[in-house]
PDB file of N, CA and C in Angstrom:
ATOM      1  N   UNK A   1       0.846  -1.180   0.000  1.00  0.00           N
ATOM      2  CA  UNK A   1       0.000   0.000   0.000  1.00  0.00           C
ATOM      3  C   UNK A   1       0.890   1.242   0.000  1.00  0.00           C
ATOM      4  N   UNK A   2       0.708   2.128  -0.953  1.00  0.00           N
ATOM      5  CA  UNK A   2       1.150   3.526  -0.894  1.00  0.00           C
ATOM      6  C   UNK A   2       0.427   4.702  -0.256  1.00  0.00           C
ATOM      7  N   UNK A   3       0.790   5.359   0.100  1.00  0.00           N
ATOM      8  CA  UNK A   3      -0.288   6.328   0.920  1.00  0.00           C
ATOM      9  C   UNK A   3       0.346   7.633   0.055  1.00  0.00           C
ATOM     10  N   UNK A   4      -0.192   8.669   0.009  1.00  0.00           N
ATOM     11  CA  UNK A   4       0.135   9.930  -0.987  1.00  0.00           C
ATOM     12  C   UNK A   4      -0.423  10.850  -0.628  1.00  0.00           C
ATOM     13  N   UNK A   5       0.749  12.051   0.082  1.00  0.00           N
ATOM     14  CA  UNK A   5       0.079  13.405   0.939  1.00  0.00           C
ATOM     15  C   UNK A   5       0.366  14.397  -0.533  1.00  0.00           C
ATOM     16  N   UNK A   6      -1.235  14.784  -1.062  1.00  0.00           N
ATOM     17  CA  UNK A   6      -1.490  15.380  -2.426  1.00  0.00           C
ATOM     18  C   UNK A   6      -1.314  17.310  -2.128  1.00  0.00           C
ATOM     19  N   UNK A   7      -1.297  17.628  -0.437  1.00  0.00           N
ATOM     20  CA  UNK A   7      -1.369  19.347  -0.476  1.00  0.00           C
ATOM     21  C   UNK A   7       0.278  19.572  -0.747  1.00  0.00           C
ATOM     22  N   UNK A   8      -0.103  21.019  -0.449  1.00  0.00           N
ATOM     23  CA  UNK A   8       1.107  21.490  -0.947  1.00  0.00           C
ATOM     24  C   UNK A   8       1.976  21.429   0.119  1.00  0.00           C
ATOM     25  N   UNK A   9       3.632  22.075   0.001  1.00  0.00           N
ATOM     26  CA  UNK A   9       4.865  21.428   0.312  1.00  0.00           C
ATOM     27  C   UNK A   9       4.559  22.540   2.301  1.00  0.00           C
ATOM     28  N   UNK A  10       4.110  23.023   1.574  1.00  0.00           N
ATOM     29  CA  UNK A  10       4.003  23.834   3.282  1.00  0.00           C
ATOM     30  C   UNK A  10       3.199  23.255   4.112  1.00  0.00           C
ATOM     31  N   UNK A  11       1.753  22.564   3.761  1.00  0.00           N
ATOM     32  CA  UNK A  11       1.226  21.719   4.653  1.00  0.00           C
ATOM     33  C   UNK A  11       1.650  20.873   4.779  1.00  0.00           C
ATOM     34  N   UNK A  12       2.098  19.909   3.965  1.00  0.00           N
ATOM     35  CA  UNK A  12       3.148  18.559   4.426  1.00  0.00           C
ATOM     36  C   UNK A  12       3.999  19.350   5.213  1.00  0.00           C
ATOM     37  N   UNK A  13       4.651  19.780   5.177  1.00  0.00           N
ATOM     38  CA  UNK A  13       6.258  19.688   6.342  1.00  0.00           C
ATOM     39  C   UNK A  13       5.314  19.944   7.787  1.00  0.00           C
ATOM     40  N   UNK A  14       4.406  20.683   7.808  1.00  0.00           N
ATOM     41  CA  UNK A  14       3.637  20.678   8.978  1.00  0.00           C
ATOM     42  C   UNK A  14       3.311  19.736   9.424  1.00  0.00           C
ATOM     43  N   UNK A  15       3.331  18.607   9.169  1.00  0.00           N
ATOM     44  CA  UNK A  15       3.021  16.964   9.645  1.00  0.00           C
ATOM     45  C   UNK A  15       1.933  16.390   8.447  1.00  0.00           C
ATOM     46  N   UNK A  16       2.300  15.321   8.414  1.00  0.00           N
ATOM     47  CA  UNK A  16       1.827  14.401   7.567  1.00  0.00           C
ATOM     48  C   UNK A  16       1.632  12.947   8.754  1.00  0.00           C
ATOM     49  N   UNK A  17       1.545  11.756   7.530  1.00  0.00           N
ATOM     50  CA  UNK A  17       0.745  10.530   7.741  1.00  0.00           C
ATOM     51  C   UNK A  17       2.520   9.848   8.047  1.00  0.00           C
ATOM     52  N   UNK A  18       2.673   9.263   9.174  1.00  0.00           N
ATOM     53  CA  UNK A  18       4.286   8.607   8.674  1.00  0.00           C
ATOM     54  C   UNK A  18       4.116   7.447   7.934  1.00  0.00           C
ATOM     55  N   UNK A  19       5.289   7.976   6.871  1.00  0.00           N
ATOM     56  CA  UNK A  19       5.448   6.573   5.894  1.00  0.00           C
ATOM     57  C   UNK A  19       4.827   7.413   4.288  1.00  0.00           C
ATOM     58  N   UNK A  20       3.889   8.180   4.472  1.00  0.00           N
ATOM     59  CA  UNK A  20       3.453   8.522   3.164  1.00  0.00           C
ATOM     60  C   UNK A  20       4.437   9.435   2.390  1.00  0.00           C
ATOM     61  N   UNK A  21       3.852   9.508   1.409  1.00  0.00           N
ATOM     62  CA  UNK A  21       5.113  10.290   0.322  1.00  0.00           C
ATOM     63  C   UNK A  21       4.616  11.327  -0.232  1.00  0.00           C
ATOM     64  N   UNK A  22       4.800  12.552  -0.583  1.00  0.00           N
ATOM     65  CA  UNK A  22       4.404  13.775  -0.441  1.00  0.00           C
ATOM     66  C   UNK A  22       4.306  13.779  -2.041  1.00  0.00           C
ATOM     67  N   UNK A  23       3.180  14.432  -2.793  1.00  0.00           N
ATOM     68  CA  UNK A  23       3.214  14.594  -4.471  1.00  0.00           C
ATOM     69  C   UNK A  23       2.333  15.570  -4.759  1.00  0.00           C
ATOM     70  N   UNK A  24       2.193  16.996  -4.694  1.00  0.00           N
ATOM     71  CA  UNK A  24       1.403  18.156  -4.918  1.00  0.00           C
ATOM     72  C   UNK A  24       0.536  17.902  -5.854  1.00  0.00           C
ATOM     73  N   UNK A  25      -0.803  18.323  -6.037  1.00  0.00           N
ATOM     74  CA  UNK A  25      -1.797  17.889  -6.679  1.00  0.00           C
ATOM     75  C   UNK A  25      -1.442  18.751  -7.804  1.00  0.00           C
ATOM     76  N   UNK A  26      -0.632  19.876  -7.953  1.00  0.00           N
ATOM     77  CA  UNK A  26      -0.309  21.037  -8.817  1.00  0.00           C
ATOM     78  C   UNK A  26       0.109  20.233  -9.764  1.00  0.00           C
ATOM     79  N   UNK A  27       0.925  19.339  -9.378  1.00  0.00           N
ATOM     80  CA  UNK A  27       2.221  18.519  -9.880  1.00  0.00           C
ATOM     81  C   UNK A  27       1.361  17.659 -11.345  1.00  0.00           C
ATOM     82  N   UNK A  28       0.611  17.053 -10.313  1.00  0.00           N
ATOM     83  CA  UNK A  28      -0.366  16.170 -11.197  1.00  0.00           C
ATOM     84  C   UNK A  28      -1.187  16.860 -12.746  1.00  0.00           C
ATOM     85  N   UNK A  29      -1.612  17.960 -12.005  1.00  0.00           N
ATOM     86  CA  UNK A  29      -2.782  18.813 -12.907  1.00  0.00           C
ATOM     87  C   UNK A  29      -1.567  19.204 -13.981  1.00  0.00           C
ATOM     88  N   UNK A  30      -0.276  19.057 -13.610  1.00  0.00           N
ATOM     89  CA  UNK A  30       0.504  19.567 -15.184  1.00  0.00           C
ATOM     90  C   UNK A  30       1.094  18.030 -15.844  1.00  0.00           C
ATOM     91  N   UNK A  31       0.572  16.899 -15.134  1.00  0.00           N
ATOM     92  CA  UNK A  31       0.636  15.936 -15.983  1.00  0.00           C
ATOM     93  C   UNK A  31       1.957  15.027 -15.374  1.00  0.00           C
ATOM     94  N   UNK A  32       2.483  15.630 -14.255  1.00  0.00           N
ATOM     95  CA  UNK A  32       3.380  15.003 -13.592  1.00  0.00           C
ATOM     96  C   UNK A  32       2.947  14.081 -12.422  1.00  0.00           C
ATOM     97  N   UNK A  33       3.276  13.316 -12.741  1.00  0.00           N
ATOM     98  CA  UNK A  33       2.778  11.833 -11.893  1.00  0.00           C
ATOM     99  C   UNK A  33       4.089  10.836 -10.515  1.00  0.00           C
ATOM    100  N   UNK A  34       3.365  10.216  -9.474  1.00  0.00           N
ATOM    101  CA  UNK A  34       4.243  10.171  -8.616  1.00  0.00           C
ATOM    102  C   UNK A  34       4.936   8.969  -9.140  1.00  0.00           C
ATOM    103  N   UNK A  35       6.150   8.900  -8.709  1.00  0.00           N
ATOM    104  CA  UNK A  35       6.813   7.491  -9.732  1.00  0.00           C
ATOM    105  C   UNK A  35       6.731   5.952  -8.353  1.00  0.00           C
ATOM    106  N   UNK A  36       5.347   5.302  -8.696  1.00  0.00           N
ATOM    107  CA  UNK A  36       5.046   4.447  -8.292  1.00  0.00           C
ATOM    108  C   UNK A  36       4.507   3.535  -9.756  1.00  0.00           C
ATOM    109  N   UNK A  37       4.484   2.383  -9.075  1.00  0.00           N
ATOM    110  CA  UNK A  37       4.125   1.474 -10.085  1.00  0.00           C
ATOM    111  C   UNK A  37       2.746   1.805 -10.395  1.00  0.00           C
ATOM    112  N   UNK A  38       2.187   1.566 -11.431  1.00  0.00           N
ATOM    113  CA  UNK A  38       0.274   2.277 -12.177  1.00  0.00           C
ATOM    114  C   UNK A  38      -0.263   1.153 -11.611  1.00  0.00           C
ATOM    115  N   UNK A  39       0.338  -0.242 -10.958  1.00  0.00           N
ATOM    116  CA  UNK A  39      -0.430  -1.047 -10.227  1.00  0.00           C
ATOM    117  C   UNK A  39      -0.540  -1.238  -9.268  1.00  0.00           C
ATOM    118  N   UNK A  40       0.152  -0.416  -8.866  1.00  0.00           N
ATOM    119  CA  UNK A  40       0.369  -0.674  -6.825  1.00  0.00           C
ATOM    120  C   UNK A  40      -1.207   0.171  -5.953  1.00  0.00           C
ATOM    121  N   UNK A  41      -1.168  -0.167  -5.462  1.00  0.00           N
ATOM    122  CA  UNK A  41      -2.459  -0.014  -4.405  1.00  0.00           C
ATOM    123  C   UNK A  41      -2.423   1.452  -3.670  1.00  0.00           C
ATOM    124  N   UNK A  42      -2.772   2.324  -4.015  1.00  0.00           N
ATOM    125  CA  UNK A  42      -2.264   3.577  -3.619  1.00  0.00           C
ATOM    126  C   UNK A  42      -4.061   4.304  -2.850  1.00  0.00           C
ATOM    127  N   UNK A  43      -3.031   4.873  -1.783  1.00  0.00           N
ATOM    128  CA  UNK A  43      -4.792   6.005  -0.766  1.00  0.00           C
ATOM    129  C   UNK A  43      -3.839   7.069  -0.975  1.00  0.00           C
ATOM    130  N   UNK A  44      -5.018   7.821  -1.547  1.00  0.00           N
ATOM    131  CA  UNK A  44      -4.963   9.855  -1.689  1.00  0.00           C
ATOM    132  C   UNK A  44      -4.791  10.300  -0.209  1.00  0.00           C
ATOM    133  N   UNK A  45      -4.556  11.330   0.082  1.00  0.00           N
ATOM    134  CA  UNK A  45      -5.417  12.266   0.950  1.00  0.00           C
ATOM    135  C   UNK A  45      -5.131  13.451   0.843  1.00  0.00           C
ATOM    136  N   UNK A  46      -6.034  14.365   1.211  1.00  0.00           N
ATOM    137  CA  UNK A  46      -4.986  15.868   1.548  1.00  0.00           C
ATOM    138  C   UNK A  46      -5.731  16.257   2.934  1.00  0.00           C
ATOM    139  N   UNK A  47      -5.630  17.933   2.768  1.00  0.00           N
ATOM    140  CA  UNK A  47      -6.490  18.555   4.098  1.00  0.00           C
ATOM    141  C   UNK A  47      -8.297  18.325   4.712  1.00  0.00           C
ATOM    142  N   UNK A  48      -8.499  18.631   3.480  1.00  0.00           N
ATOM    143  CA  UNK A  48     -10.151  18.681   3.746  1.00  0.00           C
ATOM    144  C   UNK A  48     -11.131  17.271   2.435  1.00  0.00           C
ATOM    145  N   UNK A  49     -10.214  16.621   1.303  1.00  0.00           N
ATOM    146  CA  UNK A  49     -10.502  15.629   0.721  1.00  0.00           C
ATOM    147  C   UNK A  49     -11.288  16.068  -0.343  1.00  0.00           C
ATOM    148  N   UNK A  50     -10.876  17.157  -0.756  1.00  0.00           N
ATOM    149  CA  UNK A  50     -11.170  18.118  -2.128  1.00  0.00           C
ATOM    150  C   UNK A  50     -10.632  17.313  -3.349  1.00  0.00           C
ATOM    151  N   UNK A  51      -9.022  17.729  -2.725  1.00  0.00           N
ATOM    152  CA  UNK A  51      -7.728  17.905  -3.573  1.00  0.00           C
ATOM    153  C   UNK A  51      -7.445  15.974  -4.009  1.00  0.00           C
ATOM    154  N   UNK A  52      -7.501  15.516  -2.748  1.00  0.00           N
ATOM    155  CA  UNK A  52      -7.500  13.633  -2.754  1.00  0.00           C
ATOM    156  C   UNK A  52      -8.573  13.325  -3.819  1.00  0.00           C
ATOM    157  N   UNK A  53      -9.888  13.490  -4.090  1.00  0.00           N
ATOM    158  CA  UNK A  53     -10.889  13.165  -4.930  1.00  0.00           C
ATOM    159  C   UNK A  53     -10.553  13.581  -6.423  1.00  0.00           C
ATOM    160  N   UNK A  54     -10.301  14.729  -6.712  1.00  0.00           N
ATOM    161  CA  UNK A  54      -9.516  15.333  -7.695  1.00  0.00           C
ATOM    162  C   UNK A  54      -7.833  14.720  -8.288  1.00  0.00           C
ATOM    163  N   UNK A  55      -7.328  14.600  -7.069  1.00  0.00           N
ATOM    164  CA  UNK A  55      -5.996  13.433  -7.613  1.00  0.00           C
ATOM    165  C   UNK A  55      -6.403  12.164  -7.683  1.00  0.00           C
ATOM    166  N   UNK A  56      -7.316  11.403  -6.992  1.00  0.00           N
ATOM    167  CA  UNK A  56      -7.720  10.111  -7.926  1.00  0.00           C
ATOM    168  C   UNK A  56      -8.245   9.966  -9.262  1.00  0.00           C
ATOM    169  N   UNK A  57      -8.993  10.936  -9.731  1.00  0.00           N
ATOM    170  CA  UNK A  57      -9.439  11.362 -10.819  1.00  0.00           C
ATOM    171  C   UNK A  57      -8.109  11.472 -12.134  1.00  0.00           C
ATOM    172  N   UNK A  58      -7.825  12.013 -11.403  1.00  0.00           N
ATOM    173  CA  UNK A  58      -6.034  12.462 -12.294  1.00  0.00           C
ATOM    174  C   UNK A  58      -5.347  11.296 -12.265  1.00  0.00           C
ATOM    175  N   UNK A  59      -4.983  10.740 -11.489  1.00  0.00           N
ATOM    176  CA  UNK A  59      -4.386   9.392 -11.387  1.00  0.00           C
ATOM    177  C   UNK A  59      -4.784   8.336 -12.239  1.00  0.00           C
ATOM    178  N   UNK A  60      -6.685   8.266 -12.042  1.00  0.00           N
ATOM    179  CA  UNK A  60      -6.729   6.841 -12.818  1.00  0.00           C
ATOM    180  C   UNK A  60      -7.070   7.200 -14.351  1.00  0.00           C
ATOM    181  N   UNK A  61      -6.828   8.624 -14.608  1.00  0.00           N
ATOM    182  CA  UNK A  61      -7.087   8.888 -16.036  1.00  0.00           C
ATOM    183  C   UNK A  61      -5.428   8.697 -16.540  1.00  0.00           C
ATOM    184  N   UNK A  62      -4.940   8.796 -15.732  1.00  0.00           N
ATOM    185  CA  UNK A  62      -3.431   8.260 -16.343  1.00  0.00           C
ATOM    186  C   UNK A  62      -3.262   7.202 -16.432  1.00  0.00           C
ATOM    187  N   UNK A  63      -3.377   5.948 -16.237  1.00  0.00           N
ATOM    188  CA  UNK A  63      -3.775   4.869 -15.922  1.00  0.00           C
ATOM    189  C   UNK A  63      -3.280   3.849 -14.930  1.00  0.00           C
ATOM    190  N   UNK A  64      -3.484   4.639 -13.750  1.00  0.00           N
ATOM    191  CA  UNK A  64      -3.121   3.767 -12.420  1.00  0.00           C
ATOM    192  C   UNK A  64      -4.520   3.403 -12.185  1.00  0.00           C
ATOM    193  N   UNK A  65      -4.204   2.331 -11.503  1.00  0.00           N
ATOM    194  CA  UNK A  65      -5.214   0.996 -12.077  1.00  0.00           C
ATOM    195  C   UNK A  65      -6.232   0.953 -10.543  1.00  0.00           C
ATOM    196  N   UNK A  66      -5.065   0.885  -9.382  1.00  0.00           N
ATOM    197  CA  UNK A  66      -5.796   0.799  -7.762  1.00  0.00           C
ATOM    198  C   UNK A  66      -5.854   1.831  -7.140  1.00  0.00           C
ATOM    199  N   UNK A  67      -6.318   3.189  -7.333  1.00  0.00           N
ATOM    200  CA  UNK A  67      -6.435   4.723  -6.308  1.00  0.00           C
ATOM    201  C   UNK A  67      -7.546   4.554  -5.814  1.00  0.00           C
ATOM    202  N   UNK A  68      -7.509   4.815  -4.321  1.00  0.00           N
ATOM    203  CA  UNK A  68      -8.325   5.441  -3.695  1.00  0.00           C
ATOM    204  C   UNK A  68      -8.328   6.652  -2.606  1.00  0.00           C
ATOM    205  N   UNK A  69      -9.435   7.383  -3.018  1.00  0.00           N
ATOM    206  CA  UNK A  69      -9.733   8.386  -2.361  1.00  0.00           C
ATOM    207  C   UNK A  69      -9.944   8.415  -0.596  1.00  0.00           C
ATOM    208  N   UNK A  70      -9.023   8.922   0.192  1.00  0.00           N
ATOM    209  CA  UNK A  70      -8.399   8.431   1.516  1.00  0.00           C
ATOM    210  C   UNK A  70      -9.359   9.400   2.308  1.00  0.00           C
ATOM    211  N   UNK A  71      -9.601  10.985   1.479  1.00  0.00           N
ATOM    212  CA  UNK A  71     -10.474  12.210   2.574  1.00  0.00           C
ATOM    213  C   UNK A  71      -9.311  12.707   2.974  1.00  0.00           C
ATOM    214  N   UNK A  72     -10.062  13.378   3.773  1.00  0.00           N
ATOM    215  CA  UNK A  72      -9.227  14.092   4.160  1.00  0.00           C
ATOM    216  C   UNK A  72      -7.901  13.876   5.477  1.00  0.00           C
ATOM    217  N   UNK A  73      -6.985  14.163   5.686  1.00  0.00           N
ATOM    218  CA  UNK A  73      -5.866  13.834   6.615  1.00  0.00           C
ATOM    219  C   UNK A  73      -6.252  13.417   7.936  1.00  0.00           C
ATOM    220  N   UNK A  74      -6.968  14.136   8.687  1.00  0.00           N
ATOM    221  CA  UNK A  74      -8.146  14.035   9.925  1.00  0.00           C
ATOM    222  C   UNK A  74      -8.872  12.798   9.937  1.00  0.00           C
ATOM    223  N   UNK A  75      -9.828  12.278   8.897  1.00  0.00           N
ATOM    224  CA  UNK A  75     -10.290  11.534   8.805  1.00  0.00           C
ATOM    225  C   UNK A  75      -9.324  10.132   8.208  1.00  0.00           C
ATOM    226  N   UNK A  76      -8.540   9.824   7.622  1.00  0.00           N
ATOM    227  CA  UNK A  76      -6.981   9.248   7.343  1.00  0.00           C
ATOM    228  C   UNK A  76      -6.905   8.869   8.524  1.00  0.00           C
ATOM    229  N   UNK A  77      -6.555   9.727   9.553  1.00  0.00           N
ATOM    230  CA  UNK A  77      -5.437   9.205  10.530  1.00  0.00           C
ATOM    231  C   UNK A  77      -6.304   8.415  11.710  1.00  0.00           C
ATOM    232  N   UNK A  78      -7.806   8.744  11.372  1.00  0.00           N
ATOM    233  CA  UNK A  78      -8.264   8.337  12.531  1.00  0.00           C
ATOM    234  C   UNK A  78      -8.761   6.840  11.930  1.00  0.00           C
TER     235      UNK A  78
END
């Protein structure tokens, strides 16, 4: 399982999920993608589960195969 903190670089350093890997949703929307396998089992999240719903979207139109939408960080961790 991959976990993927989608806000930007200033809310990550503020704490994140441990273990997840940080990939700006900005990043995505210009077509830049996180370098994981398109089959590996991957959960979104960001702050409020805007930005996570919107990067699964982006994700499986690229064609990663297992995304899911995690919500938001709050709801993630609990």
């Amino acid at each position: 399982m991959v976990y993927i903190d989608v806000r930007t670089k200033g809310e990550h350093d503020m704490g994140s999920v441990a273990g997840a890997l940080h990939h700006d949703i900005m990043d995505m929307m210009q077509g830049v993608f996180p370098d994981v396998p398109k089959d590996a089992e991957i959960t979104l999240f960001c702050e409020s589960g805007n930005r996570s719903m919107m990067a699964c979207s982006l994700m499986e139109q690229a064609g990663f195969a297992r995304v899911t939408d995690g919500g938001s960080i709050e709801n993630f961790r609990a």
